[in-house]
PDB file of N, CA and C in Angstrom:
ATOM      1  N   UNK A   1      15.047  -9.004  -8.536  1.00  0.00           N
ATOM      2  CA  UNK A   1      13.870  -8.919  -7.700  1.00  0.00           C
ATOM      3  C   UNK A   1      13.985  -7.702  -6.789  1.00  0.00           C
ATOM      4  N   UNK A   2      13.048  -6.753  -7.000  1.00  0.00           N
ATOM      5  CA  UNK A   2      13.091  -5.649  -6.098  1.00  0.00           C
ATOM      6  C   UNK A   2      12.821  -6.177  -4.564  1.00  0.00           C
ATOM      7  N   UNK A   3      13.441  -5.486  -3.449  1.00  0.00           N
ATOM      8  CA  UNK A   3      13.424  -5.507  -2.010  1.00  0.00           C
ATOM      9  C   UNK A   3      12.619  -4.601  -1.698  1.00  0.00           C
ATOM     10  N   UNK A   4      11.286  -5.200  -0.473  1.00  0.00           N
ATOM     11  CA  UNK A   4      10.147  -4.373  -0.333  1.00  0.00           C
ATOM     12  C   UNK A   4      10.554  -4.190   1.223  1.00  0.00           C
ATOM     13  N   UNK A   5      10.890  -2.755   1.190  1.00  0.00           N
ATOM     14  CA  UNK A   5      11.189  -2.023   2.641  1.00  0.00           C
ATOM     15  C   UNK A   5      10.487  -0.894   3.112  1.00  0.00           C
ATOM     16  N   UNK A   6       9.089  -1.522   2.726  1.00  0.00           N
ATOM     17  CA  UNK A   6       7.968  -0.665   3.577  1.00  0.00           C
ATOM     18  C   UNK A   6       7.428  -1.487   4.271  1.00  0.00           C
ATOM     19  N   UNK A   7       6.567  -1.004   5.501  1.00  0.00           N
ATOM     20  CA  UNK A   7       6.166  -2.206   6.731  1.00  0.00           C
ATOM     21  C   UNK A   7       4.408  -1.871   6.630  1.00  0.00           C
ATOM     22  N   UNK A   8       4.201  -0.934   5.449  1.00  0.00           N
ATOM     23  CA  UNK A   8       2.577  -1.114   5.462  1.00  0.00           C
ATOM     24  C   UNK A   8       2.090  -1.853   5.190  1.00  0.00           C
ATOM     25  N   UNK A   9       0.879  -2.380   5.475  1.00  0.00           N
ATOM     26  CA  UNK A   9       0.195  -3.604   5.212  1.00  0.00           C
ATOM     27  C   UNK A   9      -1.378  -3.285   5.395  1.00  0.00           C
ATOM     28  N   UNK A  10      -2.309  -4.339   4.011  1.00  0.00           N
ATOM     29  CA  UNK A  10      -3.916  -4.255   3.396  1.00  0.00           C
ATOM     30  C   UNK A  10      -4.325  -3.263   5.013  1.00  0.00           C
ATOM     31  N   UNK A  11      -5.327  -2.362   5.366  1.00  0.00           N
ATOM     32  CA  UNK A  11      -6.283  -1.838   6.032  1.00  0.00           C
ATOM     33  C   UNK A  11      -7.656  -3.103   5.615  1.00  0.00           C
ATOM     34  N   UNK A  12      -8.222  -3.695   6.873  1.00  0.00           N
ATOM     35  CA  UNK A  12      -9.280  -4.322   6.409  1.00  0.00           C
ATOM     36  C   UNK A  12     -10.504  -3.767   7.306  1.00  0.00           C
ATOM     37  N   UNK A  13     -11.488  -4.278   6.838  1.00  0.00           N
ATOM     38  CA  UNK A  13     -12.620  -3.788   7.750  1.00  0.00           C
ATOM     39  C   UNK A  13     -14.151  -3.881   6.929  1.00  0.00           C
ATOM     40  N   UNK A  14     -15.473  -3.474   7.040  1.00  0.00           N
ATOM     41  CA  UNK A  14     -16.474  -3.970   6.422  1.00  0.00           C
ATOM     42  C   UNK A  14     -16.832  -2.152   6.010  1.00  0.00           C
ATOM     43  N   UNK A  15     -17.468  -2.833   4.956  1.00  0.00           N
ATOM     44  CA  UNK A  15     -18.559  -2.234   4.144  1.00  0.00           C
ATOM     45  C   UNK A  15     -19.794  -1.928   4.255  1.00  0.00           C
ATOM     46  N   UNK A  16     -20.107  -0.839   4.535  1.00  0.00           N
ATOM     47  CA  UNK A  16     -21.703  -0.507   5.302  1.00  0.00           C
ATOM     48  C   UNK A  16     -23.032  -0.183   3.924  1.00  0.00           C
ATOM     49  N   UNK A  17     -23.734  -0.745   3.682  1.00  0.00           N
ATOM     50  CA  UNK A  17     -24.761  -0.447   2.651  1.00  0.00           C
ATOM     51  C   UNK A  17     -25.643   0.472   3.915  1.00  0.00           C
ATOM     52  N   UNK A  18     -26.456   1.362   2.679  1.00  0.00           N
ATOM     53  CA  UNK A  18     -27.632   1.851   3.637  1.00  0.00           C
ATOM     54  C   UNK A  18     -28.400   1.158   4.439  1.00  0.00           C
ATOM     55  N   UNK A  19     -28.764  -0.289   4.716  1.00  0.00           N
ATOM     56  CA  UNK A  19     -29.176  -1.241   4.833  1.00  0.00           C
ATOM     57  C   UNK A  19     -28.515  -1.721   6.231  1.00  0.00           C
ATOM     58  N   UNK A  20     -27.239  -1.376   6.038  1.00  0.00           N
ATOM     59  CA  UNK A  20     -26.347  -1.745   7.351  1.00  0.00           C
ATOM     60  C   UNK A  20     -26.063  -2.924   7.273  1.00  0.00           C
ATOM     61  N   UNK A  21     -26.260  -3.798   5.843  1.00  0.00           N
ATOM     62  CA  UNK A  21     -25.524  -5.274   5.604  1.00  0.00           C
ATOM     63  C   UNK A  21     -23.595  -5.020   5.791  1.00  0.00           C
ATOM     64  N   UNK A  22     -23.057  -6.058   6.390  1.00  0.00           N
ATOM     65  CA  UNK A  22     -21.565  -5.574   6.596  1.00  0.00           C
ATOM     66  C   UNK A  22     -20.792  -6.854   5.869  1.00  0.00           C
ATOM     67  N   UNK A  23     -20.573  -6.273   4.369  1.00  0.00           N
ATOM     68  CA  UNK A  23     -19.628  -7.095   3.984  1.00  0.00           C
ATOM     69  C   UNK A  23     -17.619  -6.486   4.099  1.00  0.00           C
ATOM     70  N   UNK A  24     -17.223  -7.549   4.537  1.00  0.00           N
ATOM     71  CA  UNK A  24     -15.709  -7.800   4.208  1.00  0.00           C
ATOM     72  C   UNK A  24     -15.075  -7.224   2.833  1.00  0.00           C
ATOM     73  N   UNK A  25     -13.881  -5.744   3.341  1.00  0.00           N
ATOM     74  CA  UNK A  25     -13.395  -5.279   2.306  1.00  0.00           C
ATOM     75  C   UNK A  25     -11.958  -5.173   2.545  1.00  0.00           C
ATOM     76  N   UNK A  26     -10.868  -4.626   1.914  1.00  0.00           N
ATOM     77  CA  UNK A  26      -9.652  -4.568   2.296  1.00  0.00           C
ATOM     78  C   UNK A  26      -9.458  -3.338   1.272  1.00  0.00           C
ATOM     79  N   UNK A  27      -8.607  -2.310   2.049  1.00  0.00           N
ATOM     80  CA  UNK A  27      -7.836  -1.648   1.431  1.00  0.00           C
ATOM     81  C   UNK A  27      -6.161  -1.751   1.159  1.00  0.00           C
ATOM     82  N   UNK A  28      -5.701  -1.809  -0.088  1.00  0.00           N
ATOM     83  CA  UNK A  28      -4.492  -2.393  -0.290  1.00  0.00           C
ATOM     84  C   UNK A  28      -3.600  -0.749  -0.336  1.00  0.00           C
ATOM     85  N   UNK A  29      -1.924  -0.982   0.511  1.00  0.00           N
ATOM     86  CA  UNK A  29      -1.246   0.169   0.271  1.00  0.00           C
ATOM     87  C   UNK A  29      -0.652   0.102  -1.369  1.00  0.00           C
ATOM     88  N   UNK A  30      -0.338   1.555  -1.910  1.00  0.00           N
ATOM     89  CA  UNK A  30      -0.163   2.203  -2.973  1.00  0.00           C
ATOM     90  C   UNK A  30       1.345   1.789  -3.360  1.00  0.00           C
ATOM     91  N   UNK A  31       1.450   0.603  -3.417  1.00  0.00           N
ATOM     92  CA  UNK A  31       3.321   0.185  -3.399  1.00  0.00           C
ATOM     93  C   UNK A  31       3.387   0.813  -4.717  1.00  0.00           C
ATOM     94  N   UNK A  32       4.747   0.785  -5.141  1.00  0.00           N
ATOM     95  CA  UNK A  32       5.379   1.528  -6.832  1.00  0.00           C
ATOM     96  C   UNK A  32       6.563   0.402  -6.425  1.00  0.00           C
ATOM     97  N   UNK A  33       7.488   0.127  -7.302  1.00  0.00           N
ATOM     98  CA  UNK A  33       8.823   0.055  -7.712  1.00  0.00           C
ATOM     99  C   UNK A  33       9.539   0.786  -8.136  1.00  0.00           C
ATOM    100  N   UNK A  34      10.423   1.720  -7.295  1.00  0.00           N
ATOM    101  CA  UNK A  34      11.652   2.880  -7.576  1.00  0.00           C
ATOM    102  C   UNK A  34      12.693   2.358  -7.532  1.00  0.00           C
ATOM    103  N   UNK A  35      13.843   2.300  -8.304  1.00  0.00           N
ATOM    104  CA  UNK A  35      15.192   2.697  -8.329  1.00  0.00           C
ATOM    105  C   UNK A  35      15.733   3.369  -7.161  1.00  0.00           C
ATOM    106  N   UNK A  36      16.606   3.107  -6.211  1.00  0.00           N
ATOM    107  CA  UNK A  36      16.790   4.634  -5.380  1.00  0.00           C
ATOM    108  C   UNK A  36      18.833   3.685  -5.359  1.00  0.00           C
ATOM    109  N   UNK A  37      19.347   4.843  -5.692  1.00  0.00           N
ATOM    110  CA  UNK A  37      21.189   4.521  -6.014  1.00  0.00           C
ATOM    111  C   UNK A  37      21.385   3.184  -6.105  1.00  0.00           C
ATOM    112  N   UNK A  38      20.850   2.689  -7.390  1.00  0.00           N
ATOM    113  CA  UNK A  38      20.686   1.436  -8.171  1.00  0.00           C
ATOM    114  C   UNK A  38      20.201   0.260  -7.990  1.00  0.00           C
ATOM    115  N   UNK A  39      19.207   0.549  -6.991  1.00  0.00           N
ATOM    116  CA  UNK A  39      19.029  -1.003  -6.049  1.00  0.00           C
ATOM    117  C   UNK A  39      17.486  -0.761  -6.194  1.00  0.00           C
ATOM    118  N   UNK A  40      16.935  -2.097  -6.672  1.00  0.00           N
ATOM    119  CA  UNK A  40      15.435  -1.561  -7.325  1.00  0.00           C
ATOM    120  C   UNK A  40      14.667  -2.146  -5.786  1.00  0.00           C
ATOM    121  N   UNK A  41      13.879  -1.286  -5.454  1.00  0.00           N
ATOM    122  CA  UNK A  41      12.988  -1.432  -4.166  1.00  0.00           C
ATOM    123  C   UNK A  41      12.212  -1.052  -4.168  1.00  0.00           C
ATOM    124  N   UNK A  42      10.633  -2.144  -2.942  1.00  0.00           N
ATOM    125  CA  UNK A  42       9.073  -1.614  -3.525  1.00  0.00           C
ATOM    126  C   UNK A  42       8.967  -0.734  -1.789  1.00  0.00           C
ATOM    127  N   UNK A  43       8.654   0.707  -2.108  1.00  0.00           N
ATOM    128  CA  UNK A  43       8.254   1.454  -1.452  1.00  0.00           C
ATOM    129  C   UNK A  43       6.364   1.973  -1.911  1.00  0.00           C
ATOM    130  N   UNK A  44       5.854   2.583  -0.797  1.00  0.00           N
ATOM    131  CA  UNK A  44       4.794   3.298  -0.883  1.00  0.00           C
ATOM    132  C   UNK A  44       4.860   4.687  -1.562  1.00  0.00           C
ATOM    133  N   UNK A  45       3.642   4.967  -2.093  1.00  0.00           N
ATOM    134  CA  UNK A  45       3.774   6.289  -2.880  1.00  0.00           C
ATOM    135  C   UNK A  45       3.857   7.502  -1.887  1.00  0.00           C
ATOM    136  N   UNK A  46       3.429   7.665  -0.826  1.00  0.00           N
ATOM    137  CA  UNK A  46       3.950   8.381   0.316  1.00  0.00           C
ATOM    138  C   UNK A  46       5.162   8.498   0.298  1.00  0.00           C
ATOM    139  N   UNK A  47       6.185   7.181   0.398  1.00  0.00           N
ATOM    140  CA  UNK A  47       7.324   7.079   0.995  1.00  0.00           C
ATOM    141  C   UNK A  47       8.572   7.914  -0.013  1.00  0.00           C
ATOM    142  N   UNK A  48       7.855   7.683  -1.292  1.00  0.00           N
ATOM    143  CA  UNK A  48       8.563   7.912  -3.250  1.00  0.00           C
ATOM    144  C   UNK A  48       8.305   9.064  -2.708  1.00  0.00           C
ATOM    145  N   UNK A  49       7.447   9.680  -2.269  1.00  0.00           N
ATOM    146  CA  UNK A  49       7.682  11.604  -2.957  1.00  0.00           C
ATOM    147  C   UNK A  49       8.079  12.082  -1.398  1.00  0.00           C
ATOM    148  N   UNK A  50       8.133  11.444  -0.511  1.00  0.00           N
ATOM    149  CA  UNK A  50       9.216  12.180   0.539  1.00  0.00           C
ATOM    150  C   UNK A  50      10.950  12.017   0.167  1.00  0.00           C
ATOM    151  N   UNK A  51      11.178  11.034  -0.386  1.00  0.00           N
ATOM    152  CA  UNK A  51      12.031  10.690  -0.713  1.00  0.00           C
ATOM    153  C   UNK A  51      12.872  11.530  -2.222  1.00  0.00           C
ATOM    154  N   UNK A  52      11.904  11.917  -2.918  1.00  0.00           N
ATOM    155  CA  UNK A  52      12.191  12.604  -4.075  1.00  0.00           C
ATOM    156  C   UNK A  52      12.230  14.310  -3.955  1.00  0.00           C
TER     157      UNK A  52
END
C-alpha cells in the first residue's frame, strides 16, 4: 500500500451558469503513485516534477 505524504486536499466551491444558478463542485488534487528509493508513495504532480 503506497503512503500518501501530501497534505493537499478536494478545492470546493460553486459553479456559476450565466444565469447565476450556484451549483456545488469540487476540484480534486492531481495525486500519481511514484516510487521514490523504493518506498511506493502518493504524491501530487507538482510535488513528482520538483522532485525529479
Amino acid at each position: 500500500m503506497a503512503k500518501k505524504i501530501t497534505t493537499k486536499k478536494p478545492l470546493t466551491g460553486n459553479k456559476r451558469s450565466h444565469a447565476l444558478n450556484a451549483t456545488k463542485m469540487v476540484q480534486k488534487p492531481n495525486l500519481q503513485k511514484k516510487t521514490i528509493d523504493g518506498k511506493k508513495v502518493i504524491i501530487s504532480a507538482r510535488e513528482a516534477k520538483k522532485i525529479k
